[in-house]
Protein backbone atom coordinates (compact mmCIF):
# COMPACT_ATOMS: atom_id res chain seq x y z
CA UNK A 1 16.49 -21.75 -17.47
CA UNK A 2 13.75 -19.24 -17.00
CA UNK A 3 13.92 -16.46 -15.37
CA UNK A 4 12.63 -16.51 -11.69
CA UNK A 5 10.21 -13.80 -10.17
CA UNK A 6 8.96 -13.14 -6.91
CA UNK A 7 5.54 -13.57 -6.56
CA UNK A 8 3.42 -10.25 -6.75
CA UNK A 9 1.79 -8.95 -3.70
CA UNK A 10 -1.96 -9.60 -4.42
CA UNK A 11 -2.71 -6.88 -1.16
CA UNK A 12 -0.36 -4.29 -3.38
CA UNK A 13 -1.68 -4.92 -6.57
CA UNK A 14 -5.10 -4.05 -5.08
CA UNK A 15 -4.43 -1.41 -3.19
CA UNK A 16 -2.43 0.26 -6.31
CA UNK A 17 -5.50 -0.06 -7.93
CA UNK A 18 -7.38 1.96 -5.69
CA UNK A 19 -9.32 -1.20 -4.09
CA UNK A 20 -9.85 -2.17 -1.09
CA UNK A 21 -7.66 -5.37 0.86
CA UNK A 22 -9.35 -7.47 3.23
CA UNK A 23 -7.94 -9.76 5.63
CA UNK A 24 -8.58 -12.05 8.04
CA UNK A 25 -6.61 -12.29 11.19
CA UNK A 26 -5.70 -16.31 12.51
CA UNK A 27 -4.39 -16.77 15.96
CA UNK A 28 -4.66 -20.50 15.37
CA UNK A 29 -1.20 -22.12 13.76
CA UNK A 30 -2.72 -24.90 11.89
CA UNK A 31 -2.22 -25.19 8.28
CA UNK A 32 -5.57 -26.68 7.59
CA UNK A 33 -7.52 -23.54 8.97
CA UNK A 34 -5.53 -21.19 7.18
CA UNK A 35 -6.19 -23.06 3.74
CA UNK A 36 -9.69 -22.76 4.80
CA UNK A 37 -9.57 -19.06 5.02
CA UNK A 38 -7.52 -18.56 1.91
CA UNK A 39 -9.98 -21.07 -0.10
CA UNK A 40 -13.10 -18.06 1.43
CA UNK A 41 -11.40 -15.20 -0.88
CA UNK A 42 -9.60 -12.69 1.56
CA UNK A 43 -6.76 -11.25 0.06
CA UNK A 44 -4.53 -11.87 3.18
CA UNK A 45 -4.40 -13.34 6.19
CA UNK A 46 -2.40 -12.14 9.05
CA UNK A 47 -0.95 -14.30 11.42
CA UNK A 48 0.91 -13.39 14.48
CA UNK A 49 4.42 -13.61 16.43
CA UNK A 50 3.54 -10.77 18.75
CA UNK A 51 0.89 -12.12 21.22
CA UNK A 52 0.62 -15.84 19.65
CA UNK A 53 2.59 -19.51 21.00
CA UNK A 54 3.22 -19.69 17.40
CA UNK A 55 6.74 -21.10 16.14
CA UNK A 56 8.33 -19.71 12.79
CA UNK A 57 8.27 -22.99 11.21
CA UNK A 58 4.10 -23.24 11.60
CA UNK A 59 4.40 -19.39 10.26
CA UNK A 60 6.16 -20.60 7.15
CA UNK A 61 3.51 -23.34 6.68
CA UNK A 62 0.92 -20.65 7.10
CA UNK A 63 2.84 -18.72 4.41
CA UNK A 64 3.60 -21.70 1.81
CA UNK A 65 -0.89 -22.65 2.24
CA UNK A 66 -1.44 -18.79 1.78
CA UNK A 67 0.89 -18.73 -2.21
CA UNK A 68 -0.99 -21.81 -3.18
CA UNK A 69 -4.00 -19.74 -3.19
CA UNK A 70 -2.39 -16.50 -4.30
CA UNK A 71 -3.29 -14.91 -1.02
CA UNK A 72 -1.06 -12.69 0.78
CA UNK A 73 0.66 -13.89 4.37
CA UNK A 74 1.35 -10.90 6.46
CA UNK A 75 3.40 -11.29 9.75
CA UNK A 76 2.71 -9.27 12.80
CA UNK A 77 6.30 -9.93 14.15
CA UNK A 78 7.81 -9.45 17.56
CA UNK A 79 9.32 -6.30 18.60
CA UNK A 80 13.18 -6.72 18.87
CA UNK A 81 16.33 -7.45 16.18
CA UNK A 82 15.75 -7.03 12.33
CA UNK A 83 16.23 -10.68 12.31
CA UNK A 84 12.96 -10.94 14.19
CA UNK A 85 11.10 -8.43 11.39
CA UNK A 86 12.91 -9.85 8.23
CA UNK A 87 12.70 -13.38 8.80
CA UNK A 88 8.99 -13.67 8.03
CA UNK A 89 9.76 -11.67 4.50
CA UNK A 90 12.15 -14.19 3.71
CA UNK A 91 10.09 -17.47 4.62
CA UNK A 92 8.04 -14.77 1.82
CA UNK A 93 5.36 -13.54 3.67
CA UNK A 94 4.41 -11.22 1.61
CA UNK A 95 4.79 -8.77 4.50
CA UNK A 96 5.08 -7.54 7.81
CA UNK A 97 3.51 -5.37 10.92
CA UNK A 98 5.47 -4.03 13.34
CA UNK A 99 3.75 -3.15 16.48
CA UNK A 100 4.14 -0.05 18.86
CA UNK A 101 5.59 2.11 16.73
CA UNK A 102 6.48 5.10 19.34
CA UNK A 103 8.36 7.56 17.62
CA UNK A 104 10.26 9.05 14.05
CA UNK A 105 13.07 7.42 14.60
CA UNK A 106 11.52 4.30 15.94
CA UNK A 107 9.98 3.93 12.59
CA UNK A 108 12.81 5.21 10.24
CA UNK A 109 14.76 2.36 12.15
CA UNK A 110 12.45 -0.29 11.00
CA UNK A 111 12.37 1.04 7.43
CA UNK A 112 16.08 1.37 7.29
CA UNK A 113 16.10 -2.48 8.55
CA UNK A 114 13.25 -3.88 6.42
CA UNK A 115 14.22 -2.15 3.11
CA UNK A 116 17.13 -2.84 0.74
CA UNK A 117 19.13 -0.27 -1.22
CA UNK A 118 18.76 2.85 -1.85
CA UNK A 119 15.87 2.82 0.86
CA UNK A 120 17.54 0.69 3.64
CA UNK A 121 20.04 -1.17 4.70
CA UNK A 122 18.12 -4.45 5.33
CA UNK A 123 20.98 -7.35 5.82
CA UNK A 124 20.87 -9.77 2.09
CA UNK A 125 20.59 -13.18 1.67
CA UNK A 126 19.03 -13.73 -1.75
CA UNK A 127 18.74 -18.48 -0.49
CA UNK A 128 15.39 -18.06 0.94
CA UNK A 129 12.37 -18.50 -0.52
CA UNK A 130 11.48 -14.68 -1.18
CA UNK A 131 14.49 -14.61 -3.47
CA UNK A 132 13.56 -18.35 -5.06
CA UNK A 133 16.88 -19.84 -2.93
CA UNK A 134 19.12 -17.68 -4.96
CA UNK A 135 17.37 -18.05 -8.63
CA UNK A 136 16.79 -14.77 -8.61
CA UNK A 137 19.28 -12.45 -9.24
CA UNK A 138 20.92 -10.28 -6.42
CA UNK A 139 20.27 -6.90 -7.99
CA UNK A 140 16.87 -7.95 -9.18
CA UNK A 141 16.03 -9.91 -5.55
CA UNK A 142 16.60 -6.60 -4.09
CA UNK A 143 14.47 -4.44 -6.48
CA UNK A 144 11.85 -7.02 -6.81
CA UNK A 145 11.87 -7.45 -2.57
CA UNK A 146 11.54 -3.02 -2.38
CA UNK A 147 8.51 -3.71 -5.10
CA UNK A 148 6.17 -6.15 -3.83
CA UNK A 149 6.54 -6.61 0.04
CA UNK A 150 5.17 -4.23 1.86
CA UNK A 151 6.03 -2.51 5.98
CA UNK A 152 3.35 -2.32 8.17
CA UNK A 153 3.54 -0.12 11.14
CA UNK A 154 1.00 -0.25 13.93
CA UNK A 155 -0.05 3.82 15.81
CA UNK A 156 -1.91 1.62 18.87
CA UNK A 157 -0.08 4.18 21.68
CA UNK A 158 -0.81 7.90 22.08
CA UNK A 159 3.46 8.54 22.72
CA UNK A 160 3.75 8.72 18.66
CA UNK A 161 0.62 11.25 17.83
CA UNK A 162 3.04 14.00 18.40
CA UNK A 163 5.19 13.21 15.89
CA UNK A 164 2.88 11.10 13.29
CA UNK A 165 3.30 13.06 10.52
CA UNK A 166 6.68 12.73 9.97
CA UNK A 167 5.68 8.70 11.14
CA UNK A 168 3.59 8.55 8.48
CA UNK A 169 5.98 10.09 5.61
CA UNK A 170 8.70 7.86 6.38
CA UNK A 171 10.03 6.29 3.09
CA UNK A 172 9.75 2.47 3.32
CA UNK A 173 6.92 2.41 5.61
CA UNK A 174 3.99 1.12 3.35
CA UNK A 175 1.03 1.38 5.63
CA UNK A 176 -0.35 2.48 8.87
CA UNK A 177 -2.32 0.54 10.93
CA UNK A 178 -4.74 2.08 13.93
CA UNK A 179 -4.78 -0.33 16.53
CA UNK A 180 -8.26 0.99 18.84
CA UNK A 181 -7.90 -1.55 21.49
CA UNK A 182 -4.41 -0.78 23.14
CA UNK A 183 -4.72 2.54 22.16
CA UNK A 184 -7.65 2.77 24.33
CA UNK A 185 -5.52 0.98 26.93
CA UNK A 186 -3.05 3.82 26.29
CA UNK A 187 -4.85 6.26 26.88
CA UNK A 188 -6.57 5.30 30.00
CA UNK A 189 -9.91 4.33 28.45
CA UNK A 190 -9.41 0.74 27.87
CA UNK A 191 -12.46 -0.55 25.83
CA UNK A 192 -14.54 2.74 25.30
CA UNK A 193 -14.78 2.57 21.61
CA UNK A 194 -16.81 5.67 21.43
CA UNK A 195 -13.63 8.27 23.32
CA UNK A 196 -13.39 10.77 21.26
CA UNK A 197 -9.32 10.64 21.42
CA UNK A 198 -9.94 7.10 19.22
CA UNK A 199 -12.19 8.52 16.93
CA UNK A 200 -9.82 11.43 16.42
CA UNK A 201 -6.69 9.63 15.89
CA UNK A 202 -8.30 6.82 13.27
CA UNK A 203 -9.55 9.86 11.02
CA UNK A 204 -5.90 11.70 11.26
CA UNK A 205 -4.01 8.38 10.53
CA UNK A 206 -6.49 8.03 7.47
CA UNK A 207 -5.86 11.86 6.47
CA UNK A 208 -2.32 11.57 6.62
CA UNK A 209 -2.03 8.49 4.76
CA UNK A 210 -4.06 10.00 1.85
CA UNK A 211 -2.11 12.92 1.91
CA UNK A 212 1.55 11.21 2.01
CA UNK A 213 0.39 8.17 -0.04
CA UNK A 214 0.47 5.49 2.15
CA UNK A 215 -2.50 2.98 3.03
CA UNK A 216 -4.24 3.30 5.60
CA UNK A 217 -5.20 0.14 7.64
CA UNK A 218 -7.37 -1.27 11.27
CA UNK A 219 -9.38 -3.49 12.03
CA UNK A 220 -13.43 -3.75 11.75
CA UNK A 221 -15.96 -6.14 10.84
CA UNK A 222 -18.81 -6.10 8.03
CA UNK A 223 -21.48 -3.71 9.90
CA UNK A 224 -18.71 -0.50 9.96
CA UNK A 225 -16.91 -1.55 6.39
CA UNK A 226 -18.03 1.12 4.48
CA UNK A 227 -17.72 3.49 7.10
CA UNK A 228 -14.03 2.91 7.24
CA UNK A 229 -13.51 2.58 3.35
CA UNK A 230 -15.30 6.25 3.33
CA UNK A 231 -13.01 7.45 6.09
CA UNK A 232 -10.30 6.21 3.88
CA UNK A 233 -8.78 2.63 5.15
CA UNK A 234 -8.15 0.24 2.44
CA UNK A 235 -6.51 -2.60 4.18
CA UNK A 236 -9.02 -3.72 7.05
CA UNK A 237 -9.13 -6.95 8.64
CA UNK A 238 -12.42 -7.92 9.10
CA UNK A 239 -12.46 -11.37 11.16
CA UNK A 240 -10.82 -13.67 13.47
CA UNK A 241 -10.58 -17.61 13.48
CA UNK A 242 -10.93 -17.29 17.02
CA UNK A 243 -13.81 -15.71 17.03
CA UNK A 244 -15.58 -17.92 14.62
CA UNK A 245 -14.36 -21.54 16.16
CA UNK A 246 -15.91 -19.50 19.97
CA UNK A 247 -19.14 -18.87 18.33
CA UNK A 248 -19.83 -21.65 16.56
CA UNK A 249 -18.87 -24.16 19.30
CA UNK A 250 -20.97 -22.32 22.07
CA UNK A 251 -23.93 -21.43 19.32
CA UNK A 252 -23.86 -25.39 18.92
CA UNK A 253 -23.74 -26.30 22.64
CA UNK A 254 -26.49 -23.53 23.17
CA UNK A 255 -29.06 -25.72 20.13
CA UNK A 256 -28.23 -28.53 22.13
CA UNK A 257 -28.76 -27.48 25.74
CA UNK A 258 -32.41 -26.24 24.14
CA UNK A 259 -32.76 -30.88 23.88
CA UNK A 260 -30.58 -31.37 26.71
CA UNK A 261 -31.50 -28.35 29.35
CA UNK A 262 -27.91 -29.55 31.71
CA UNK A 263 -25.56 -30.21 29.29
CA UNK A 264 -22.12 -28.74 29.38
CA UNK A 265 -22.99 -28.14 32.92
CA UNK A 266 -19.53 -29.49 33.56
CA UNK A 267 -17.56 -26.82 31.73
CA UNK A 268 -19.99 -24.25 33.65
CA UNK A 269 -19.10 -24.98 36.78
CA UNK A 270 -15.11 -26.73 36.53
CA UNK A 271 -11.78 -26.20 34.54
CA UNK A 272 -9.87 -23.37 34.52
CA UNK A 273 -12.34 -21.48 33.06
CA UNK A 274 -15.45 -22.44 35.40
CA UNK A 275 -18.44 -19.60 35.85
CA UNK A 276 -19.86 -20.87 39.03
């Protein structure tokens, strides 16, 4: 029989390569959208346990669409048991983010749960999908899992900037990810993009990633891409489903009210969502 492999990280291989990884963020759990975004050429799409009604078994279908493509799956998991962050990476997503990250040794705990030997001490069990349901061979599951699936953390608080050096140097944490919109909640200045506290803290996450070799990562969208890339993020997620069903469903309903001056009046004025 051959021998089995896990599949590469396509996010990694880029990013090893100096490029830059784009994703696209789905809060929606249906298969059919995500093959629609992996058929559009992002090199992962991130779907979500944290904030999102999604069960793991839609997750895994999410994850299964994204490898028929060869487009990385990454998991924003809940915060709570390293069952909760390691059962996405076996389903093999190709990896995870963590969110609220608050301190050193609330990150060296999810590296020491998330990584096997010599890194960590995440729990085995090779019958999943990530290790081929046990054609891959233990020592080789483990080395091949440490190789190409990757730890996100997320800095969205201001309780870690003390100590986000040593966050960011932690072995086994892959990437950093600035999250601007709780941080501004954090901080007191919920939604003012331009504080100079958010500004601060996205260039010093990118500085110390460059410095310790990690990758830096946020979000953004096409008008402040190459701003970021020079700042020094290479993972960026630049879109959301939810965004793009909103617009296009009201951008249609606008066209037609130009025809039709009173329709949707209905959904203006009733539902749970009523203006008027």
């Amino acid at each position: 029989m051959a021998e089995m492999k896990m599949r590469p990280s396509r996010m990694l291989r880029k990013l090893r390569a100096g490029e830059v990884a784009i994703m696209a963020k789905l809060n929606t759990a249906d298969a059919r959208v995500t093959e629609i975004a992996a058929q559009a050429g992002f090199d992962g799409l991130w779907v979500c346990l944290e904030h999102v009604p999604n069960s793991i078994e839609s997750i895994e279908r999410q994850v299964m669409v994204g490898k028929a493509y060869d487009v990385d799956t990454v998991v924003r998991v809940s915060r709570g048991s390293y069952s909760d962050y390691i059962r996405p990476l076996e389903m093999d997503a190709a990896g995870i983010i963590v969110p609220h990250i608050m301190s050193l040794a609330d990150a060296q705990w999810v590296a020491r749960t998330t990584r096997f030997h010599p890194i960590g001490r995440r729990p085995v069990d090779g019958g999943n999908a990530d290790g081929a349901y046990c054609g891959i061979e233990f020592n080789e599951y483990l080395r091949q899992a440490n190789e190409q699936r990757f730890v996100c953390i997320q800095i969205e608080d201001p309780e870690p900037l003390d100590e986000l050096e040593a966050i960011v140097a932690v072995e086994g944490i892959d990437m950093i990810f600035f999250g601007p919109g709780d941080f501004s909640h954090g901080i007191g200045a919920p939604g003012q993009w331009d504080h100079p506290l958010i500004d601060q803290t996205r260039r010093r996450i990118a500085e110390l990633c460059q410095k310790h070799g990690k990758y830096a990562a946020t979000v953004g969208g096409p008008g402040n891409l190459q701003e970021l890339i020079d700042m020094g993020y290479t993972m960026l997620n630049m879109c959301a489903d939810v965004i793009g069903l909103f617009n296009y469903f009201h951008g249609i309903a606008a066209d037609v009210r130009k025809v039709i001056p009173d329709f949707g009046l209905e959904a203006e004025t009733g539902g749970i969502y009523g203006r008027k």
